[in-house]
Protein backbone atom coordinates (compact mmCIF):
# COMPACT_ATOMS: atom_id res chain seq x y z
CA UNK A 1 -33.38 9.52 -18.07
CA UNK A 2 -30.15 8.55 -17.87
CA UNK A 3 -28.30 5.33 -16.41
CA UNK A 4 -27.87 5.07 -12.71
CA UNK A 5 -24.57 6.60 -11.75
CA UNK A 6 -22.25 2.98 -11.26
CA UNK A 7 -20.46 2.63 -8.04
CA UNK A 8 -16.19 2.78 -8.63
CA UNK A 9 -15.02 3.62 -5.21
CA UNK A 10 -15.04 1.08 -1.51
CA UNK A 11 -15.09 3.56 0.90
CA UNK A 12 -14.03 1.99 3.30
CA UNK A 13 -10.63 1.53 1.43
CA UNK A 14 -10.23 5.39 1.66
CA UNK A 15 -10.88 5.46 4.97
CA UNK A 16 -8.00 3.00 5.51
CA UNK A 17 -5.55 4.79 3.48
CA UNK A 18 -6.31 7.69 5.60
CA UNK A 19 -6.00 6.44 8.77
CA UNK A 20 -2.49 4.65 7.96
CA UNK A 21 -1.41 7.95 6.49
CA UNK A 22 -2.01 10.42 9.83
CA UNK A 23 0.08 7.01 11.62
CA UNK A 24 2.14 7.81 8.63
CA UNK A 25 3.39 11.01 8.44
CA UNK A 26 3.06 11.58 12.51
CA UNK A 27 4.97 8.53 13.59
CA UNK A 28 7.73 9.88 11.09
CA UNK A 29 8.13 12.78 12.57
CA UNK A 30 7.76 11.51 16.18
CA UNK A 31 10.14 8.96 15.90
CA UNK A 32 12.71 11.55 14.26
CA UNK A 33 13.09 14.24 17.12
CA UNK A 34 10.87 12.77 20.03
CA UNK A 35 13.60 12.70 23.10
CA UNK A 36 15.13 9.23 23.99
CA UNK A 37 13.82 9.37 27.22
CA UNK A 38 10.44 9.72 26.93
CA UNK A 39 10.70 6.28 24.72
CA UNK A 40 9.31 4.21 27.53
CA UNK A 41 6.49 2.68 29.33
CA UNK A 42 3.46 0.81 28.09
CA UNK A 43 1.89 3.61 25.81
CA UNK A 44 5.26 4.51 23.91
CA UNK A 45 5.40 0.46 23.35
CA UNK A 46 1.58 0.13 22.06
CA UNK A 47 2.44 3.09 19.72
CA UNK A 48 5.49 1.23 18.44
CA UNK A 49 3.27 -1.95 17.67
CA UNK A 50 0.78 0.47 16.32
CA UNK A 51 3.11 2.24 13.59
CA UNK A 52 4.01 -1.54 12.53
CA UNK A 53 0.96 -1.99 11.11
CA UNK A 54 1.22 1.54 8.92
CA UNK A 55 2.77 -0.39 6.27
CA UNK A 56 1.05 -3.69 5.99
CA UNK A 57 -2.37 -1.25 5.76
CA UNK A 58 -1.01 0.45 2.92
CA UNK A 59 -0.40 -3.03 0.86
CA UNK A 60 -3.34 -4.83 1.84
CA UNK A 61 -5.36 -1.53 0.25
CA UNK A 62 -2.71 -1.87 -2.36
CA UNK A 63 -4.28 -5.12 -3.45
CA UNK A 64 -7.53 -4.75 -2.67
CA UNK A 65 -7.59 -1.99 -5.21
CA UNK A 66 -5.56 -3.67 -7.76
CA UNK A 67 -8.96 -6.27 -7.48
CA UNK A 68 -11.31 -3.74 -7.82
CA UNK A 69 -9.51 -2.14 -10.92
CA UNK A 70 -9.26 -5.27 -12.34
CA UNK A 71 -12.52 -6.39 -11.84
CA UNK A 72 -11.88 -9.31 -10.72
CA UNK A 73 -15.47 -9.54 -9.05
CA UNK A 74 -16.58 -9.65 -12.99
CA UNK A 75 -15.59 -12.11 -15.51
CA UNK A 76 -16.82 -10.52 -18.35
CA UNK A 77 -15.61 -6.70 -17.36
CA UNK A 78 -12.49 -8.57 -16.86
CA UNK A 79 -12.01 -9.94 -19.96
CA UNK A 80 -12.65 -6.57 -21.46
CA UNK A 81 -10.46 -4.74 -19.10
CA UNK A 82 -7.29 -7.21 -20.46
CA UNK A 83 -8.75 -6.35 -24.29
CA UNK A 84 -7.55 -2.45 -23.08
CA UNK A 85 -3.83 -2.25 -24.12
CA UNK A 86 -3.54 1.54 -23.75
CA UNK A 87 -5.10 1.59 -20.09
CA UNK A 88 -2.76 -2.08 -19.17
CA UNK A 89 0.01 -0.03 -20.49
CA UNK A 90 -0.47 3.40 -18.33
CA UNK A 91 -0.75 1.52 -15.44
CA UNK A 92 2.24 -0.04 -16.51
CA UNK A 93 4.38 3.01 -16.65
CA UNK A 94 2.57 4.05 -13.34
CA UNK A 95 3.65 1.12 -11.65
CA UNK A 96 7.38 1.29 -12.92
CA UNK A 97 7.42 4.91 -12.19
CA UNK A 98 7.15 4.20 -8.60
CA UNK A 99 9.97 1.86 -8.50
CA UNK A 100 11.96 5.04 -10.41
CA UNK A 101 10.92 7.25 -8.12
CA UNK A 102 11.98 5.08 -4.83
CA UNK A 103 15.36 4.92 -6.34
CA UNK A 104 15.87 8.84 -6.73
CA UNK A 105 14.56 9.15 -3.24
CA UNK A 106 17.59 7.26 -1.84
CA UNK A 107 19.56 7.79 -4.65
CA UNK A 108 22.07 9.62 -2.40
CA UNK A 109 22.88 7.38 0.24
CA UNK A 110 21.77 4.11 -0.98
CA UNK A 111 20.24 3.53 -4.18
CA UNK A 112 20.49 -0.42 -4.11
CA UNK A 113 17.93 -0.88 -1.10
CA UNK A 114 14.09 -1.79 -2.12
CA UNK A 115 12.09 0.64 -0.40
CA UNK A 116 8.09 0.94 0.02
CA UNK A 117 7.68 2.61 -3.52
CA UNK A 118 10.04 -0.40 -5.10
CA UNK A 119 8.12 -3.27 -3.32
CA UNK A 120 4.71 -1.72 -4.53
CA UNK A 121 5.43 -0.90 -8.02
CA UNK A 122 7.45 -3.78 -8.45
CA UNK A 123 4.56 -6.04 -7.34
CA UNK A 124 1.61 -4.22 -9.15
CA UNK A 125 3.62 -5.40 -12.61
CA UNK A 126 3.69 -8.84 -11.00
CA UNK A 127 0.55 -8.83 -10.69
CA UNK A 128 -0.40 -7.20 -14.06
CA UNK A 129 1.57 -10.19 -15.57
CA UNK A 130 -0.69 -12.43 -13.89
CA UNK A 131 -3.53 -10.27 -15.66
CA UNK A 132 -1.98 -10.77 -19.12
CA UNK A 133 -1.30 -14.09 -18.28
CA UNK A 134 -4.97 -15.66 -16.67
CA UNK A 135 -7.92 -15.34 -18.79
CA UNK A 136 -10.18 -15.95 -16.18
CA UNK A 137 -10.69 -13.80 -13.19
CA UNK A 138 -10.46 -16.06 -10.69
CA UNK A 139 -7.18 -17.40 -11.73
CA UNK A 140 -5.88 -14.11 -10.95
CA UNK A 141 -7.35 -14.51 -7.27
CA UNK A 142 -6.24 -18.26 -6.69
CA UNK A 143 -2.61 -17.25 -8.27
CA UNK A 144 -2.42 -14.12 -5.82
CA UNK A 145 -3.56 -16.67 -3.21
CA UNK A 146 -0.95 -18.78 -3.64
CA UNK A 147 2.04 -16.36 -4.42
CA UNK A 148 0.69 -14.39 -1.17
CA UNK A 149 1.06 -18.06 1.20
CA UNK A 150 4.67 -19.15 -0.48
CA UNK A 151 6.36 -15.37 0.07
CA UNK A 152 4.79 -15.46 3.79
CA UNK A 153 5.93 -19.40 4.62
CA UNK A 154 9.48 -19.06 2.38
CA UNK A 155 10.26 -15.10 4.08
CA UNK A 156 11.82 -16.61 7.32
CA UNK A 157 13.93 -19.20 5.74
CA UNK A 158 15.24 -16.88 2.83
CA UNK A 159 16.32 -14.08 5.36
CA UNK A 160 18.57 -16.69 7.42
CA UNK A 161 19.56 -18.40 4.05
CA UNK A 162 20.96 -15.15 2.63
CA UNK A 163 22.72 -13.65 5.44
CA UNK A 164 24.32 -10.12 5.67
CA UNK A 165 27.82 -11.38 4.20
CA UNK A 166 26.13 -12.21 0.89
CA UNK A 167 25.25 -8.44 0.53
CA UNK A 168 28.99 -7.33 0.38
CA UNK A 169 29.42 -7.81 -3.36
CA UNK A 170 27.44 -6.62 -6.76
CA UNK A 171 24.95 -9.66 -5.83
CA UNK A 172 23.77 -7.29 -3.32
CA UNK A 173 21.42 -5.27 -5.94
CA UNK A 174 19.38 -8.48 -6.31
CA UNK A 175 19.40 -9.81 -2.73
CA UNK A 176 18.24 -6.75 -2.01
CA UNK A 177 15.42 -7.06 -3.48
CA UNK A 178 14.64 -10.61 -1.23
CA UNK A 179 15.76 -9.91 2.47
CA UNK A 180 16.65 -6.96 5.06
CA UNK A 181 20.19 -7.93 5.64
CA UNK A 182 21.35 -5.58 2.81
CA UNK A 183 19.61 -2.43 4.48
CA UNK A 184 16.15 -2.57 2.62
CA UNK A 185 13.16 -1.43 4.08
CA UNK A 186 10.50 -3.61 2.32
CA UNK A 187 12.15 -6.08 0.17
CA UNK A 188 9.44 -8.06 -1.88
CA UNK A 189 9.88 -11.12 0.62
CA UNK A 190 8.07 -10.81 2.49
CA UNK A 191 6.05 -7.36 2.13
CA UNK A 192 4.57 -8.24 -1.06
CA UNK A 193 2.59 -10.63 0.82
CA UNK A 194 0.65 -8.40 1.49
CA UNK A 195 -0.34 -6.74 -1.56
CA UNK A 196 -0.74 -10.21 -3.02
CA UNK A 197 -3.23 -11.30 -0.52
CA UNK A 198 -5.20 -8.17 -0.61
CA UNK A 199 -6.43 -9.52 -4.29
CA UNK A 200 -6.95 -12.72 -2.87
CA UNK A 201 -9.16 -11.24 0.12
CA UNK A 202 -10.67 -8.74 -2.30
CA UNK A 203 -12.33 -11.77 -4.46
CA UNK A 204 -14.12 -13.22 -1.07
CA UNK A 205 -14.93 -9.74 1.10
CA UNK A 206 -15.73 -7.84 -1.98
CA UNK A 207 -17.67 -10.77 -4.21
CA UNK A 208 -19.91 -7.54 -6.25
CA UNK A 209 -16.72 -5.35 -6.34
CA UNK A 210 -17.77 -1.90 -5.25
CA UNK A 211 -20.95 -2.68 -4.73
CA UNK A 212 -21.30 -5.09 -2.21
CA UNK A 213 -22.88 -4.05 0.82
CA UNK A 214 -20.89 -3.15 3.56
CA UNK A 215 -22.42 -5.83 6.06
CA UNK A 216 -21.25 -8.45 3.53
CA UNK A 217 -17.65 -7.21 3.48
CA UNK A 218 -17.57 -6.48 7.22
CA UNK A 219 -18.48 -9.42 7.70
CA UNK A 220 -16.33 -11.57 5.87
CA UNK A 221 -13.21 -9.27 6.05
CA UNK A 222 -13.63 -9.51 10.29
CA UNK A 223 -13.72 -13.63 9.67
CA UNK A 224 -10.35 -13.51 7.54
CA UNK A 225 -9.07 -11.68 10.06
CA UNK A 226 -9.68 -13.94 13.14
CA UNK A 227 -8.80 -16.90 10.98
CA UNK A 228 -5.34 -14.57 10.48
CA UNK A 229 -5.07 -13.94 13.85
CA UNK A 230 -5.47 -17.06 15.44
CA UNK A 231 -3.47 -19.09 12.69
CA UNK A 232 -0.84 -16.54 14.17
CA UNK A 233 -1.26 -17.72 17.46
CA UNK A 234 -1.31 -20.85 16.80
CA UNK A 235 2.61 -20.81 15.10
CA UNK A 236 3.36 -18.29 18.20
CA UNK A 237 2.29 -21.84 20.03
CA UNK A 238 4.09 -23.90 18.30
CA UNK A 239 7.00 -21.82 18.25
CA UNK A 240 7.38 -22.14 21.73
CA UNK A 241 7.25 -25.69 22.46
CA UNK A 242 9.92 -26.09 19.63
CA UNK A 243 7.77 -27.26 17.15
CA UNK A 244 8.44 -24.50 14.44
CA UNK A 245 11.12 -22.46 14.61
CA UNK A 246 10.19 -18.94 16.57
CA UNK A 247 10.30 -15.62 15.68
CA UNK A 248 13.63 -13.89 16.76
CA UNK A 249 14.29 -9.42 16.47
CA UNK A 250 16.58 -10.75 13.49
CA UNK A 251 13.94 -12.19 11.39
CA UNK A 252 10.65 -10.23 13.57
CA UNK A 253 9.22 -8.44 10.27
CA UNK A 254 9.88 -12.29 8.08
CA UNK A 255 8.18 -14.28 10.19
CA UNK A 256 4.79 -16.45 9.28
CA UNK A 257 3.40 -15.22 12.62
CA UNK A 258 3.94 -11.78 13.06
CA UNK A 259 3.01 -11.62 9.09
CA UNK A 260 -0.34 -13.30 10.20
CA UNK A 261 -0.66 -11.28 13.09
CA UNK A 262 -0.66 -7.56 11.30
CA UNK A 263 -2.31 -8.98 8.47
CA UNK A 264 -5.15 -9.83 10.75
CA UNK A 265 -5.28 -6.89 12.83
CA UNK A 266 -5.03 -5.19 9.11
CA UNK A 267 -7.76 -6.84 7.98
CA UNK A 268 -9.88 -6.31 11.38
CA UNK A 269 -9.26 -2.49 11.47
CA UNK A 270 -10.76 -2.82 8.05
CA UNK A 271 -13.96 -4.49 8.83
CA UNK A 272 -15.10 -2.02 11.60
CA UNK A 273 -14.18 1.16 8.77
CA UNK A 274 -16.02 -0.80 6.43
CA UNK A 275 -18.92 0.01 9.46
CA UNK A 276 -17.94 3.34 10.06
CA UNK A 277 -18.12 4.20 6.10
CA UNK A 278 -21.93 2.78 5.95
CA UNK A 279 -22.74 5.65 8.24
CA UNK A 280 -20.78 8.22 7.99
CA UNK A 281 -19.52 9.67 4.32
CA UNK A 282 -16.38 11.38 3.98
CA UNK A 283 -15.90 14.61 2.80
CA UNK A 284 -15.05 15.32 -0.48
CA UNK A 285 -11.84 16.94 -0.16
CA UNK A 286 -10.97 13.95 2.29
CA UNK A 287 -11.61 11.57 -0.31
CA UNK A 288 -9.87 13.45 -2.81
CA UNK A 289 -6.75 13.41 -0.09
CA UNK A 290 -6.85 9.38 -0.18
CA UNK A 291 -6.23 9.60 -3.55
CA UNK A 292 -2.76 11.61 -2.82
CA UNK A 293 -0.99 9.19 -0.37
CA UNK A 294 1.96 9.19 -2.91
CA UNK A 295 2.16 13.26 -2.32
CA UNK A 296 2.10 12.92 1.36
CA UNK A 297 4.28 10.47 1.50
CA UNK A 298 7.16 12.47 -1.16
CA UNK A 299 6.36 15.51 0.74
CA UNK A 300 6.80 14.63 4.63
CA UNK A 301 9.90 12.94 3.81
CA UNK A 302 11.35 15.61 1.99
CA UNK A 303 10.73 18.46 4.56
CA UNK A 304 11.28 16.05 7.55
CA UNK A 305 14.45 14.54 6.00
CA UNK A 306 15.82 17.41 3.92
CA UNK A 307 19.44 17.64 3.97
CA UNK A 308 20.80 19.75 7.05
CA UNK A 309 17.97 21.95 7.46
CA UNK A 310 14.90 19.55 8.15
CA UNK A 311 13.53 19.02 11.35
CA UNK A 312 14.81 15.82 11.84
CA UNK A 313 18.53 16.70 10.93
CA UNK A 314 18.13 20.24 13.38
CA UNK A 315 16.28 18.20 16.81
CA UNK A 316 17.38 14.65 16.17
CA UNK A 317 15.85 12.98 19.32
CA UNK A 318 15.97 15.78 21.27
CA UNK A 319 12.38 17.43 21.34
CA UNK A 320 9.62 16.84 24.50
CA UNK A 321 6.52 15.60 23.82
CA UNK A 322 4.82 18.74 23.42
CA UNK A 323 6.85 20.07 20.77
CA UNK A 324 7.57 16.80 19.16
CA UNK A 325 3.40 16.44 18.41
CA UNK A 326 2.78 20.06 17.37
CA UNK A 327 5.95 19.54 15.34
CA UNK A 328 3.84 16.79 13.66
CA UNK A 329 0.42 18.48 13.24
CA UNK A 330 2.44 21.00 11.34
CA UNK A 331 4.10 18.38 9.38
CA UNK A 332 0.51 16.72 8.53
CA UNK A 333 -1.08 20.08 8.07
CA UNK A 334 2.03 20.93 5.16
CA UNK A 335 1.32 17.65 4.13
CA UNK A 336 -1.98 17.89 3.37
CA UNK A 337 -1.98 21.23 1.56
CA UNK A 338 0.50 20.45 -0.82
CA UNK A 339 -0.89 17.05 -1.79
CA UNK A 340 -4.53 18.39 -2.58
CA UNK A 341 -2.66 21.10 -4.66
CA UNK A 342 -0.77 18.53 -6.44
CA UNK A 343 -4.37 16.83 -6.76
CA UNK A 344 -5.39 19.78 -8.57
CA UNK A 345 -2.46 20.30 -10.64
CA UNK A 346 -0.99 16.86 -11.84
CA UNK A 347 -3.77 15.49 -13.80
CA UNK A 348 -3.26 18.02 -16.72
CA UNK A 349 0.21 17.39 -16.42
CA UNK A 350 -0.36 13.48 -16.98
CA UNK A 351 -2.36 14.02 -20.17
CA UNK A 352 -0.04 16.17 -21.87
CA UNK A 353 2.92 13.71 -20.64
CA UNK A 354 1.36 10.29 -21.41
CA UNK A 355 -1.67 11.72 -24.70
CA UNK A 356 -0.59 9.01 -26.94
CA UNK A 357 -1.53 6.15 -24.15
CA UNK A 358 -4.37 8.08 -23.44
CA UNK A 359 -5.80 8.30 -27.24
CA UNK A 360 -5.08 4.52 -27.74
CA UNK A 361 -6.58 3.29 -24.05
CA UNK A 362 -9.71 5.35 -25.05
CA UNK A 363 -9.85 3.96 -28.91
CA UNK A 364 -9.56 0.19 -27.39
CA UNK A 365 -11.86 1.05 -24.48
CA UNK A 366 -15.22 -0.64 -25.24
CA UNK A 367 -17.19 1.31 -22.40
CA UNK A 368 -15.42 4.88 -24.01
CA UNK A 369 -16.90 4.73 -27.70
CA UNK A 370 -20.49 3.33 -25.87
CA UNK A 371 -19.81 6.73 -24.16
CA UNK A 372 -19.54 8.26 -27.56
CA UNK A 373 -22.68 6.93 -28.63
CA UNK A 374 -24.44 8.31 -25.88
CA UNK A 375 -25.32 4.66 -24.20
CA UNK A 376 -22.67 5.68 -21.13
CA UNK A 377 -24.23 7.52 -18.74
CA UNK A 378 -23.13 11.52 -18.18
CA UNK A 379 -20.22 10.88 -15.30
CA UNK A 380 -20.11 7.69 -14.73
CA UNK A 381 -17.40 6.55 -12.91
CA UNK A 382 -14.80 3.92 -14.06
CA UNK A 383 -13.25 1.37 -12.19
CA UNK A 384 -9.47 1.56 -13.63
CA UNK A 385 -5.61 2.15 -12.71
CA UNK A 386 -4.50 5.14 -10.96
CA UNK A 387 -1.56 7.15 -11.30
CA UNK A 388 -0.06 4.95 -8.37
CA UNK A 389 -0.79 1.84 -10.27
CA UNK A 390 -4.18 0.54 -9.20
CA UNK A 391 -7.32 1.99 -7.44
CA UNK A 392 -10.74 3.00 -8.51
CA UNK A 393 -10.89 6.55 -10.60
CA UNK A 394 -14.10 8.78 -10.20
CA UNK A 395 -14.31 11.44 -7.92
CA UNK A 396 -10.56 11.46 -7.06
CA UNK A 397 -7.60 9.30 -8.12
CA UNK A 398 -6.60 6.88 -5.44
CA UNK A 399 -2.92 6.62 -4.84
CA UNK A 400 -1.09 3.55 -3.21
CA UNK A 401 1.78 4.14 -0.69
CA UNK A 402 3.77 4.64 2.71
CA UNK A 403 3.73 1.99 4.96
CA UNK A 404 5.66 2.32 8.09
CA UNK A 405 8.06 -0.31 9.63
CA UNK A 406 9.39 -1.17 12.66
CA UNK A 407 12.44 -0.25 15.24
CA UNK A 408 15.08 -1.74 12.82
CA UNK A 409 13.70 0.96 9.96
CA UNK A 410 14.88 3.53 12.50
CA UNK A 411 18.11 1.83 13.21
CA UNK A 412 18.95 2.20 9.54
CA UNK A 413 18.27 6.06 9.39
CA UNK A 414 14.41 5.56 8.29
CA UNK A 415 14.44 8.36 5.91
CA UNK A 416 12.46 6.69 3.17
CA UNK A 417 10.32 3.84 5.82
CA UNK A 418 6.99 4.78 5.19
């Protein structure tokens, strides 16, 4: 008889990823050719706060899966995840890929600006330092903890600090990287906030990793969130009787509160999939599709975007309602064919690019020659990096990606704003 089957993936993590990528690729599109003047009343202004929370979705999972692949729930599995060089290293190149592939994706009208794919990648090798770095799991959580609470109480003053003159000159490729002045979509301050507390919040609603039940980490993932939520309302508060200074549209996507306040609605939207997952299992092919947020998000931008012929370039704000959402289930059907094909297609791709990291990650990899020895059982899954830098692996690969931002995205032509 063989060893039960272990558990790699949170479900309710895919489900997440999911729901922020339909927000994803449809608020895209709508916000590219919907007509100006159906951009009114209370509905159009809910969806607007809605598609502000596509991106903060896509970091918390970010994190939380950077957790699980770590295993930070496990001392020991941690310890012998950091003993792995080859599988540290490919999720190294992984993680720098995505900041290489960011830059060709606005590498013809403005390659210095830190989009979504920089402020991810460049934050998963952050936080892979830390892993080198911390012996002990929970070092990793308190240090994520504490990076997470300095980039969310230090984003406010370093966007007015900086300012928009300071961008003019060659400084301008590292300011870039710290405030929105410059034209960047999600510069690390203070976006990676987000990723970085997803580890920390991964270590308390996730304490057995994948396998804690899903009324522990609905539970504790819907009390982080009203502690979020109502820290947020309490600097709203004390904004307005002068106390702290309050958020203003030039600093709206820097500021503690509104950082609190999507976190927590994040984190609550969570807690009720975490629900949702404990009774209804997705589909394989839609789990599979969680695992290809990168594709969707490369794809959708490229056929919405592409250069004089897309949709957004032929009906710039000029389609009605009707058209403008069949226009995006088209868009999201495309999508989603051509990122389960690349599903299909990539992996053999991968192991032919990257076989010498693959033949030293499995020579280090203690579970691997148990494996050999026949002590592994026959499929076990494996709690390691992804292709998009960190998720669980086993059935699909789960990729990390597209946020979506908020009005002043659009005002800077939004092609790349998740």
């Amino acid at each position: 008889m063989s060893a039960p089957r272990e558990r790699s993936r949170v479900a309710f993590v895919d489900w997440l990823r999911l729901v922020a990528a339909l927000q994803m690729i449809s608020g895209h599109t709508l916000d590219a050719v919907l007509a100006d003047e159906l951009r009114t009343g209370a509905i159009y202004g809910l969806w607007v706060q809605l598609r502000g929370l596509t991106a903060p979705a896509f970091l918390v999972a970010s994190g939380i899966s950077f957790a699980l692949a770590s295993k930070l729930d496990d001392d020991g599995a941690y310890r012998a995840l950091r003993a792995r060089d080859g599988a540290r290293l490919r999720r190294v190149v992984r993680s720098a890929w995505l900041v290489v592939l960011g830059t060709l994706l606005h590498a013809l009208d403005a390659p210095w600006i830190v989009d979504v794919l920089h402020c991810i990648g460049a934050t998963l090798l952050g936080l892979d330092l830390l892993v080198t770095l911390l012996p002990r799991s929970r070092q990793v959580g308190l240090a994520s903890l504490m990076i997470g609470a300095a980039l969310v109480a230090l984003a406010a003053p370093i966007d007015h600090a900086i300012g928009a003159e300071a961008h003019a000159g060659p400084a301008r490729l590292v300011l870039a990287w710290l405030d929105h002045d410059g034209g960047s979509l999600f510069p690390l301050v203070p976006w990676a906030a987000y990723v970085f507390l997803g580890v920390a919040i991964a270590r308390v609603a996730l304490p057995e990793g994948a396998r804690t039940p899903s009324r522990t980490s609905a539970a504790r993932l819907a009390a982080i969130a009203l502690s979020a939520l109502l820290l947020a309302r309490g600097l709203e508060v004390a904004g307005a009787w002068g106390i702290v200074p309050a958020a203003t549209a030039s600093d709206w996507s820097s500021h503690p509160a509104v950082v609190l306040e999507r976190l927590g609605l994040v984190l609550l939207t969570a807690s009720l999939l975490s629900v949702v997952a404990a009774r209804a299992r997705l589909p394989a092919a839609l789990t599979a599709l969680a695992g290809e947020t990168l594709a969707l998000y490369v794809v959708h931008l490229l056929v919405l975007y592409a250069a004089g012929v897309g949709p957004a370039e032929l009906f710039p704000h000029a389609l009605g309602l009707g058209p403008s959402m069949a226009l995006a289930a088209g868009m999201l059907a495309l999508s989603v064919a051509v990122a389960l094909a690349w599903g299909r297609l990539w992996p053999p791709i991968e192991a032919r690019l990257l076989p010498r990291l693959a033949a030293r990650g499995a020579r280090r990899d203690p579970s691997i020659q148990a494996g050999r020895q026949g002590a592994a059982s026959p499929g076990a899954g494996s709690s390691e990096p992804t292709r998009l830098g960190t998720a669980t692996r086993s059935p699909s690969r789960t990729a990390i990606t597209s946020p979506s931002n908020s009005a002043r995205a659009s005002s800077m032509k939004g092609r790349v704003e998740p």
